[in-house]
Protein backbone atom coordinates (compact mmCIF):
# COMPACT_ATOMS: atom_id res chain seq x y z
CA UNK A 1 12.72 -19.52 10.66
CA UNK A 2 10.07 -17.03 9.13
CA UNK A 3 7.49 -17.46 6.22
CA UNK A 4 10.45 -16.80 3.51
CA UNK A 5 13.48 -17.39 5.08
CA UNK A 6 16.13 -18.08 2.08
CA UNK A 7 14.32 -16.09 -0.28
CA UNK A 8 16.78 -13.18 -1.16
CA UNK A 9 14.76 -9.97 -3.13
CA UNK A 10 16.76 -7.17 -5.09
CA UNK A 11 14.57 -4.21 -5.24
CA UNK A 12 15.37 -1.32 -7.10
CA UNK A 13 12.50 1.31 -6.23
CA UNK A 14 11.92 4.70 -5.12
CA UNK A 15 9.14 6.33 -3.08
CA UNK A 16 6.02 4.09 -1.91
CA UNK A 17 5.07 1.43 -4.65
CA UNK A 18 7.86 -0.75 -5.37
CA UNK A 19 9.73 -0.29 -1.68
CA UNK A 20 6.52 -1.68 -0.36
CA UNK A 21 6.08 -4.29 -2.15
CA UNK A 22 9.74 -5.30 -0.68
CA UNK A 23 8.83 -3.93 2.50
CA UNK A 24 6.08 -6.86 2.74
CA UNK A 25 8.96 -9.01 1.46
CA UNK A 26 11.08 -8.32 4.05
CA UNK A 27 8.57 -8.73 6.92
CA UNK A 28 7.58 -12.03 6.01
CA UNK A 29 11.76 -12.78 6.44
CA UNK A 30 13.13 -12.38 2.98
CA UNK A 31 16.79 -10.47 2.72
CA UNK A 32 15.55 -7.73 0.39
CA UNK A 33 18.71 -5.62 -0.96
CA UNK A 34 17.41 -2.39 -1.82
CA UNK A 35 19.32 -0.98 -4.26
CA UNK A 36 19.75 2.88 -4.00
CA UNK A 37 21.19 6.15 -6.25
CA UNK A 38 23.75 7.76 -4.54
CA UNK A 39 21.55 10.45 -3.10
CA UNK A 40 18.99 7.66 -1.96
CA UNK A 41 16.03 7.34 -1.95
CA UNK A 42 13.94 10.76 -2.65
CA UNK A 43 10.88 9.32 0.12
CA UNK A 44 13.85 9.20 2.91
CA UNK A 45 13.71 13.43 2.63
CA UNK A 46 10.01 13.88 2.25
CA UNK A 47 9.12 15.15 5.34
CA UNK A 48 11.54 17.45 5.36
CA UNK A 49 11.25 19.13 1.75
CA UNK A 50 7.36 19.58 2.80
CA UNK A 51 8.30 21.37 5.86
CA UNK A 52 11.32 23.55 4.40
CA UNK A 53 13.25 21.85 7.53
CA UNK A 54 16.11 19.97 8.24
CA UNK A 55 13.83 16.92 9.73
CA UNK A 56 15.76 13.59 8.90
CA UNK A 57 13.34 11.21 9.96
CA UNK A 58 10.01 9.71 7.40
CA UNK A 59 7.87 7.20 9.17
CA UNK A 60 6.83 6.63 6.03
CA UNK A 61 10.10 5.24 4.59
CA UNK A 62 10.65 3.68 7.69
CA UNK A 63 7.41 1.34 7.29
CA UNK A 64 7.99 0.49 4.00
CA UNK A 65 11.63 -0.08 4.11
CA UNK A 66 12.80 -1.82 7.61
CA UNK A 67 14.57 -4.88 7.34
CA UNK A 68 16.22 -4.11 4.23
CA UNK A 69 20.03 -3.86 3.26
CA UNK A 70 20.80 -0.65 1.30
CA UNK A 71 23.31 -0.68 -1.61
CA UNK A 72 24.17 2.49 -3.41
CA UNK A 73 25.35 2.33 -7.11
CA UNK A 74 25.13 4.57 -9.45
CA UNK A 75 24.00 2.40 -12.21
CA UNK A 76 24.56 5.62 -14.86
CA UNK A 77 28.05 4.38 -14.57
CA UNK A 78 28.70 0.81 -16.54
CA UNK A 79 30.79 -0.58 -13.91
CA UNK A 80 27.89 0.81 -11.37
CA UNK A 81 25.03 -1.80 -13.85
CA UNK A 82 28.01 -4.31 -13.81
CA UNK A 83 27.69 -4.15 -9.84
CA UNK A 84 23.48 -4.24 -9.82
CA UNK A 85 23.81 -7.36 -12.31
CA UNK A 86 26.03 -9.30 -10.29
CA UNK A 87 23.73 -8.75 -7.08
CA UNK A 88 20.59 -9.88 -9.10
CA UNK A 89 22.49 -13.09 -10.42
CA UNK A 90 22.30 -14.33 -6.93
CA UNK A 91 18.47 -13.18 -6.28
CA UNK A 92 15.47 -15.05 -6.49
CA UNK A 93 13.34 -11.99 -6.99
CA UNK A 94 14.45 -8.55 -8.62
CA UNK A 95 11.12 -5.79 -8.17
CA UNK A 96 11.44 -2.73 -9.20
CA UNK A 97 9.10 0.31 -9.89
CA UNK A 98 11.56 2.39 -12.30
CA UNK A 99 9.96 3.58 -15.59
CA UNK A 100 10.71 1.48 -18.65
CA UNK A 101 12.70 3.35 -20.43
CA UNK A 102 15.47 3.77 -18.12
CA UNK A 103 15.53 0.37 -16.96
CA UNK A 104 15.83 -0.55 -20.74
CA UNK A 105 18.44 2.40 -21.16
CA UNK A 106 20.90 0.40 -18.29
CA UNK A 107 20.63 -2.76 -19.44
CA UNK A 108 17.98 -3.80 -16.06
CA UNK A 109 14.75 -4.51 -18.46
CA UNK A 110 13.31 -8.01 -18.01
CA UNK A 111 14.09 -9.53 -21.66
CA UNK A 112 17.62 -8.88 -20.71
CA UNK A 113 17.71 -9.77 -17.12
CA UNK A 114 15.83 -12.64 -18.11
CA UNK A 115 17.47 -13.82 -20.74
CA UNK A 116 20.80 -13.77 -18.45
CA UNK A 117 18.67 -15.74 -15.41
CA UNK A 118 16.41 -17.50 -16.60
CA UNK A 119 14.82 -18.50 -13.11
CA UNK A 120 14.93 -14.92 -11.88
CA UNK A 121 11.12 -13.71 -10.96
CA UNK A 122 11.33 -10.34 -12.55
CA UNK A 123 8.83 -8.16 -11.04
CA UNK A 124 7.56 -4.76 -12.67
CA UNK A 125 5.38 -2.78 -11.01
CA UNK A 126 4.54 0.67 -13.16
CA UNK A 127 2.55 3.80 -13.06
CA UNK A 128 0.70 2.35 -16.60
CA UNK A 129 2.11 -0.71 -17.93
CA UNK A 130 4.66 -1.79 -19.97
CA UNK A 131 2.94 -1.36 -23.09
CA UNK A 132 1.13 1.76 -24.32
CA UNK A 133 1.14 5.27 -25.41
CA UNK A 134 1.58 6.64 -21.70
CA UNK A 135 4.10 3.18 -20.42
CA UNK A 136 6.71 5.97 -19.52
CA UNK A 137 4.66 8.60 -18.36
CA UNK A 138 5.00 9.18 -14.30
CA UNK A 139 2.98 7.49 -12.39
CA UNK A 140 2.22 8.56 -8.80
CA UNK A 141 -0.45 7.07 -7.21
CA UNK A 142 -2.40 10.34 -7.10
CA UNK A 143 -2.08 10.04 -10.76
CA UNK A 144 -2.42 6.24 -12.30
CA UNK A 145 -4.33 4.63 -9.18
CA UNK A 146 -6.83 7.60 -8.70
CA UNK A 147 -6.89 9.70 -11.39
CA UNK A 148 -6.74 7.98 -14.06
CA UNK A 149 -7.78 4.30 -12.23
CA UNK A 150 -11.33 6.22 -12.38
CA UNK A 151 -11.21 5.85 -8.29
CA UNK A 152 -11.44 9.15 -7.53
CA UNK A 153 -14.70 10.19 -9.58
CA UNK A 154 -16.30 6.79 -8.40
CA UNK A 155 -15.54 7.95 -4.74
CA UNK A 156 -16.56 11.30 -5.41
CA UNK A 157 -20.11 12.87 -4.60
CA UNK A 158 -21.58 14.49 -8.07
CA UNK A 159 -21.17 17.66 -8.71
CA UNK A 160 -17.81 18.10 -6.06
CA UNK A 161 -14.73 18.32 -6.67
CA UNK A 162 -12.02 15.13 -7.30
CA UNK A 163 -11.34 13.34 -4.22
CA UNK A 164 -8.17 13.09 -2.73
CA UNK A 165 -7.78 9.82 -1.15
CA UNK A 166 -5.37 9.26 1.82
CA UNK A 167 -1.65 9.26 0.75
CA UNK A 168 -0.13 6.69 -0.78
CA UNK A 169 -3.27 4.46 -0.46
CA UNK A 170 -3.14 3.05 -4.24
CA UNK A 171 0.67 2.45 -4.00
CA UNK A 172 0.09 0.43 -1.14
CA UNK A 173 -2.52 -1.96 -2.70
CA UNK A 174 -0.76 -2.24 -5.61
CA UNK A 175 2.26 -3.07 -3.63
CA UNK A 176 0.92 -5.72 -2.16
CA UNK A 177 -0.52 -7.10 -5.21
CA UNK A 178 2.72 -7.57 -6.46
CA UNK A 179 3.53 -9.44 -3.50
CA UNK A 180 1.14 -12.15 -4.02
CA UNK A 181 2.20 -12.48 -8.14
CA UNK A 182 6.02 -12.82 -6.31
CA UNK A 183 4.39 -15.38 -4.45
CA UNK A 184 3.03 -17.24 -7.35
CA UNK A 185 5.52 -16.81 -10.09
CA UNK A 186 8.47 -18.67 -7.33
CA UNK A 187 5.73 -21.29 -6.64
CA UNK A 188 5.70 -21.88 -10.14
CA UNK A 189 9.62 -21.88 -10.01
CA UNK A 190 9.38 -24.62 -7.67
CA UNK A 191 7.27 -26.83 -9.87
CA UNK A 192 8.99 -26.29 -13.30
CA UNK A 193 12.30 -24.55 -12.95
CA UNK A 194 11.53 -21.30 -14.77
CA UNK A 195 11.39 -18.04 -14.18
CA UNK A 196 9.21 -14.90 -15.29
CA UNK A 197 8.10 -11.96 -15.84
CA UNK A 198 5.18 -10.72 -13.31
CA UNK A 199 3.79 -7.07 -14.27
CA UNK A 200 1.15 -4.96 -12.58
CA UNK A 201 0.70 -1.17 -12.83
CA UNK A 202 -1.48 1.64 -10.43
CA UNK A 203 -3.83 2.46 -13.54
CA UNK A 204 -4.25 -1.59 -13.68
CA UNK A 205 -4.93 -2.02 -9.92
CA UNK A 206 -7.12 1.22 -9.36
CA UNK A 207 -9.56 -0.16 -12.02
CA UNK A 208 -9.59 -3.49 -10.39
CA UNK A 209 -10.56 -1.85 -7.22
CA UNK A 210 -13.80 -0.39 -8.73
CA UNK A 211 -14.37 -3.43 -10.67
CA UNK A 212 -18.13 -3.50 -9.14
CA UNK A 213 -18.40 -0.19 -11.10
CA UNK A 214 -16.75 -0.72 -13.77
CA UNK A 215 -17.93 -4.80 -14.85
CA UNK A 216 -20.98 -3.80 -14.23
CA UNK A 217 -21.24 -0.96 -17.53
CA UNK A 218 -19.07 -3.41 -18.87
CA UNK A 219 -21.89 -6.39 -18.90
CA UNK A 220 -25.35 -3.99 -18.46
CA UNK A 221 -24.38 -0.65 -20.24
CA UNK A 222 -24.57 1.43 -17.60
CA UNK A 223 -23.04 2.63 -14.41
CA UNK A 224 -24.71 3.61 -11.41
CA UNK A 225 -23.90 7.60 -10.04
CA UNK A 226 -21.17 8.27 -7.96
CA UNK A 227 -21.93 7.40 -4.39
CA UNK A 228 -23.99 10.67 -2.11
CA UNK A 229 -24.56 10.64 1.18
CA UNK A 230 -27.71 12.42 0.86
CA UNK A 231 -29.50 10.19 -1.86
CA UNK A 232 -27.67 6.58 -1.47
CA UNK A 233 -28.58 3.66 -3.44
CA UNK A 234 -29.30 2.16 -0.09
CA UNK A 235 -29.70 4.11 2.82
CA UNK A 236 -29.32 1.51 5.05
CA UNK A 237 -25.94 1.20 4.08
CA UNK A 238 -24.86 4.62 4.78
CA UNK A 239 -23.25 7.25 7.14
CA UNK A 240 -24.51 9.01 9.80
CA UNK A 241 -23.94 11.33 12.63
CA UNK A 242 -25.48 10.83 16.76
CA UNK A 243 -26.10 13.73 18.86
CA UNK A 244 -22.37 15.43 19.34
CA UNK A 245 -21.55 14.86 15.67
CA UNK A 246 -19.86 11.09 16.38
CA UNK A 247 -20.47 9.53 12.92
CA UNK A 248 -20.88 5.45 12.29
CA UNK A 249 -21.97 3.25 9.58
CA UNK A 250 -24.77 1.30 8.84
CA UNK A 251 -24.66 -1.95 7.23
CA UNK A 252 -27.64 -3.15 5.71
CA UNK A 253 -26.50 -4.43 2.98
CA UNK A 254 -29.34 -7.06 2.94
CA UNK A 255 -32.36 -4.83 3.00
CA UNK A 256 -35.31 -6.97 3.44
CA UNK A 257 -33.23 -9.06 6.19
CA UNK A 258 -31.70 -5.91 7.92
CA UNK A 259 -34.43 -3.30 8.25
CA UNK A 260 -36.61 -4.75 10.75
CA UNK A 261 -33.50 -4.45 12.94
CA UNK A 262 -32.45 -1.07 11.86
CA UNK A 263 -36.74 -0.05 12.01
CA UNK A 264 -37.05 -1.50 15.73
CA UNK A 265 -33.80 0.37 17.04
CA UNK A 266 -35.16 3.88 15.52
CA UNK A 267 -38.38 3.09 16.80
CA UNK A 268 -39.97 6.01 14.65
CA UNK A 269 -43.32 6.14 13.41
CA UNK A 270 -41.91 8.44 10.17
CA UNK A 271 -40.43 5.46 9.07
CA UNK A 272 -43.84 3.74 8.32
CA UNK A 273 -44.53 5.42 5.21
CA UNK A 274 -45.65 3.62 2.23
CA UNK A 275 -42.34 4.97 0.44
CA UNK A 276 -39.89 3.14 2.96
CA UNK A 277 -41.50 -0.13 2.89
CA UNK A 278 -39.11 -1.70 0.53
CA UNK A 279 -35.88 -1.47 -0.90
CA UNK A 280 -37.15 -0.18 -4.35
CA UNK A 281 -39.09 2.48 -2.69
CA UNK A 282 -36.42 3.59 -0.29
CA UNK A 283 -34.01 3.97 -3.09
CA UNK A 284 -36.36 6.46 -4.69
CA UNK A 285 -37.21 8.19 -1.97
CA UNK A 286 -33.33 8.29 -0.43
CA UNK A 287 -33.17 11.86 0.38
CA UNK A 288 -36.50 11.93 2.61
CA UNK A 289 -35.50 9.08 4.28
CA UNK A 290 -31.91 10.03 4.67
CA UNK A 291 -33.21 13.51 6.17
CA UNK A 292 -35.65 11.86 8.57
CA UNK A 293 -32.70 9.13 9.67
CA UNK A 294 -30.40 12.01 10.37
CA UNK A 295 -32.84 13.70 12.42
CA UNK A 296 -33.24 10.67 14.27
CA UNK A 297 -29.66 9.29 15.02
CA UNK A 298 -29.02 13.35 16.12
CA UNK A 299 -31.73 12.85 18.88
CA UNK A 300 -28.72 10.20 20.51
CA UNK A 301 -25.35 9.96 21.44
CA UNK A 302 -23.43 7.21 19.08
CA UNK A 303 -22.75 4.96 22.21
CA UNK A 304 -26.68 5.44 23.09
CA UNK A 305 -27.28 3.78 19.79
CA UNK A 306 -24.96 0.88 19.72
CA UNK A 307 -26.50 0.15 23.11
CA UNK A 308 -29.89 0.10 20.98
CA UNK A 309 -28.02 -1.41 18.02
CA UNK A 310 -26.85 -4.41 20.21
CA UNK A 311 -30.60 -5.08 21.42
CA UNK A 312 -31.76 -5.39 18.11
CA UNK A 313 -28.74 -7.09 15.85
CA UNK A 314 -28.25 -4.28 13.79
CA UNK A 315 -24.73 -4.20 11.55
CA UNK A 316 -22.93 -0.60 12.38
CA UNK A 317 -19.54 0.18 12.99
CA UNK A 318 -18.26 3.42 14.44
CA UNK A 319 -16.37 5.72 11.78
CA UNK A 320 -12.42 6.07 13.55
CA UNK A 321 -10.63 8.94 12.99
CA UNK A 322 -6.81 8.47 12.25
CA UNK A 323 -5.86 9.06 15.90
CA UNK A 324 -8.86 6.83 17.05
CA UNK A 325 -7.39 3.53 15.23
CA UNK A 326 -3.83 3.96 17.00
CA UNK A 327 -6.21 3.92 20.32
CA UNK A 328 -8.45 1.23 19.13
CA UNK A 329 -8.97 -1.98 21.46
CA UNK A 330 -9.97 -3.91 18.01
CA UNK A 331 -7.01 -3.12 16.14
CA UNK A 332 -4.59 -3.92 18.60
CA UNK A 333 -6.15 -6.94 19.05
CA UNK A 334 -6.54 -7.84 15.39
CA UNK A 335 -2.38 -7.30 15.01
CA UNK A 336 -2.43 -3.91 13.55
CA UNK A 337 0.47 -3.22 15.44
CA UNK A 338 4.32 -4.35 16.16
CA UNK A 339 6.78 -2.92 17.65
CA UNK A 340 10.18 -2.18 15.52
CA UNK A 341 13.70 -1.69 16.19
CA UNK A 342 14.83 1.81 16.56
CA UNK A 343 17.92 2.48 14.66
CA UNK A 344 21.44 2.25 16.44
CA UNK A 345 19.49 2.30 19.83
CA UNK A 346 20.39 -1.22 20.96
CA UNK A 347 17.06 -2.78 22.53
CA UNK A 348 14.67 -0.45 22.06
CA UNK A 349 12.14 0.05 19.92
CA UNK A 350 9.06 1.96 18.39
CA UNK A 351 4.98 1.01 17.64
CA UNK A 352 4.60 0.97 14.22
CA UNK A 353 2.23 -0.89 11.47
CA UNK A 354 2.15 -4.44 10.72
CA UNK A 355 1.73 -6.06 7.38
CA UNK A 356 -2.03 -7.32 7.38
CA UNK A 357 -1.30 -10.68 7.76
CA UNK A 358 -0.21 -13.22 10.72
CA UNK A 359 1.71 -17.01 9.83
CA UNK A 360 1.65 -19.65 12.11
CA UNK A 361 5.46 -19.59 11.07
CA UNK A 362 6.12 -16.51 12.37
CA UNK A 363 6.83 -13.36 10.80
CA UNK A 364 7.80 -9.55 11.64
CA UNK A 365 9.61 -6.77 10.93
CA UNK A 366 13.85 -7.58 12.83
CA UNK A 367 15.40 -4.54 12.23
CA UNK A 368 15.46 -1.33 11.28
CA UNK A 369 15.67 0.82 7.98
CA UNK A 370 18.99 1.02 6.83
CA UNK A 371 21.06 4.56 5.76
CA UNK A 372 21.74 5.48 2.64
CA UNK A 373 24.65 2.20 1.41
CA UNK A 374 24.60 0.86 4.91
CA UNK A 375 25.48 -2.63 3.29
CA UNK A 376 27.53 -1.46 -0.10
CA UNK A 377 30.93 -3.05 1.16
CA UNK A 378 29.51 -5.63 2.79
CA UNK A 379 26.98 -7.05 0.14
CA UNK A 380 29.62 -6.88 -2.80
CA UNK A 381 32.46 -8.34 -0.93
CA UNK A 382 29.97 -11.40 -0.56
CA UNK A 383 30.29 -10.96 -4.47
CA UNK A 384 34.45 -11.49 -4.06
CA UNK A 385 34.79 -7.70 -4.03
CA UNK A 386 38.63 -6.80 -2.51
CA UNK A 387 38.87 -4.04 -0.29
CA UNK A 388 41.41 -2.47 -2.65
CA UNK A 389 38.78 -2.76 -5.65
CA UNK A 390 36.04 -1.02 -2.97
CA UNK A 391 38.34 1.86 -2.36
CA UNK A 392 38.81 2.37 -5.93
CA UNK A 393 34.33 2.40 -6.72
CA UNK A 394 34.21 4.62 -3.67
CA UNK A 395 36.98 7.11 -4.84
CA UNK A 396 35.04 7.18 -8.46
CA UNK A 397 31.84 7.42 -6.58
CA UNK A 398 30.36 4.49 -7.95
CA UNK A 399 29.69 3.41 -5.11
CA UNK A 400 28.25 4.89 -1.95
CA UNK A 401 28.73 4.07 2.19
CA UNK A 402 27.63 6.22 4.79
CA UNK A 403 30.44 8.75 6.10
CA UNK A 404 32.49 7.46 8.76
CA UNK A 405 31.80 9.84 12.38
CA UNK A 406 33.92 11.95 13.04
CA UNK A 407 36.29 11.37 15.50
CA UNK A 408 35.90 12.52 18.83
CA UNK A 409 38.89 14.24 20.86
């Protein structure tokens, strides 16, 4: 028995967002029915519209979607939103990440839905809300989370360019929010009976993620500049490079309490100018003092200096690559890790990434991503579905099951 064993989850979503919000679902031991167009989902063929190729496999839709029975229906089709109705009437959860409008234009919105199943948790997780000028407008993390979230200017140096953060970063957190209001909303089932609506959005979540920037001119007036590497706010908590170009972090956050530290590791004498002696003054003086640290941590080799670091309790930690966290004692430690099962291979299996949490109860991904209607027949013949009445949805192609193989001679 897992974390949320007996919890059964219909998700309707495509691409990162709402799938991994299910994803986490499904990890923790929840039967999450993904409900898919005929074609499928559009992330399954990402890799291979990017490279022009007929490449099959997206680790990307693999992490977010293992452990989950697929379902295709159209759900253009009335018999097809008959089909997806009956499914949710048996859920405790229905998450989806579909724009408003067409949920509202099949007959899937929440005041509907709800008003049917009254302790359904309806969860809606847009691009901008449900409300609004912009509630339909798409919403790809790029887009709601960064763009318009205000992340990327506030992780942007002045005067470059718009950051591009890492790829699907601000579906992810958002994804996961809406985990923990799933979470909340069926606790609150358990105490009164009643379900709800739960509704986040990437424009919602991205502005919650620079809410240091943002309640701050909210409450003083004014916002501090964009972050620079050059002339930091606090150059103790900062970036920099040792002699081969292997970059860490500083982490003074505590000024007065960290510099001795960080002063008695450097062991300078530049550093014992009037200007650095206090946090105030090293603020204003950032990009002399930057300059001088650089020149100093390029006079060592980054392992030289956690070797110094150790001696003298200062906070660092060494900036990983990509590749260096797969090879990372730390994170394998920490459970960043788990192996998954490889689909149709029997036994074996493939490293892949964890959800960021651990239960005493146990829970873990048990199986791998399913094809495109891998469980059509047999989900809706738990609904009392005949086989003659399946023929007839898959010969009007409201219905979808992977192709049979061909048969060998």
């Amino acid at each position: 028995m897992t974390i949320l064993t007996g919890v059964r989850v219909v998700e309707m979503g495509l691409w990162v967002a709402g799938p991994a919000a299910g994803g986490v679902l499904a990890d923790w031991g929840a039967e999450v029915i993904k409900i898919e167009p005929p074609r499928g989902d559009p992330m399954r063929g990402l890799f291979g519209a990017l490279s022009g190729s007929q490449e099959t496999r997206c680790p990307p839709f693999d992490l977010y979607n293992r452990g989950k029975r697929s379902v295709s229906v159209d759900v253009n089709t009335e018999q097809g939103r008959d089909l997806v109705e009956q499914i949710i009437g048996d859920a405790d959860v229905f998450v989806t990440n579909m724009r408003p409008a067409f949920l509202e234009r099949v007959g899937l919105d929440h005041e509907r839905l709800l008003a049917r199943f009254p302790r359904l948790v309806y969860a809606s997780l847009t691009g901008y809300g449900l409300e609004g000028p912009d509630r339909d407008a798409p919403g790809f993390d790029v887009a709601a989370f960064s763009a318009r979230g205000g992340v990327a200017d506030r992780s942007t140096p002045p005067g470059d360019a718009p950051t591009t953060l890492a790829g699907g970063m601000g579906d992810t957190v958002t994804g996961v929010t809406t985990v923990a209001a799933i979470l909340a909303a069926l606790l609150y089932r358990e105490r009164t009976g009643e379900g709800q609506l739960v509704e986040t959005s990437l424009l919602r979540s991205g502005a919650y993620s620079i809410g240091m920037e943002l309640s701050t001119r909210l409450t003083l007036g004014k916002l501090a500049p964009p972050p620079s590497r050059v002339k930091p706010q606090n150059p103790l908590m900062n970036s920099y490079a040792g002699k081969g170009g292997e970059w860490f972090w500083l982490m003074g956050a505590e000024a007065e309490r960290h510099w001795p530290g960080i002063r008695a590791a450097l062991d300078d004498e530049r550093l014992d100018d009037e200007r650095f002696s206090t946090p105030r003054g090293r603020r204003k003086a950032a990009g002399d003092f930057v300059a001088i640290l650089d020149e100093i941590f390029a006079s060592r080799t980054r392992e030289e200096w956690a070797q110094r670091f150790e001696e003298n309790e200062v906070w660092w930690t060494p900036v990983n690559s990509a590749a260096d966290v797969l090879t990372d004692p730390q994170a394998h430690a920490a459970g960043v890790f788990v192996d998954v099962p490889v689909a149709g291979s029997g036994s074996d299996t493939i490293s892949s990434l964890a959800t960021p949490v651990t239960f005493g109860a146990g829970a873990g991904p048990t199986a791998a991503p399913p094809a495109i209607g891998d469980d059509t027949d047999a989900v809706l013949r738990d609904l009392g579905i005949s086989d003659a009445e399946l023929d007839r949805l898959h010969s009007e192609k409201i219905v979808h099951s992977p192709e049979p193989p061909d048969e060998q001679p």
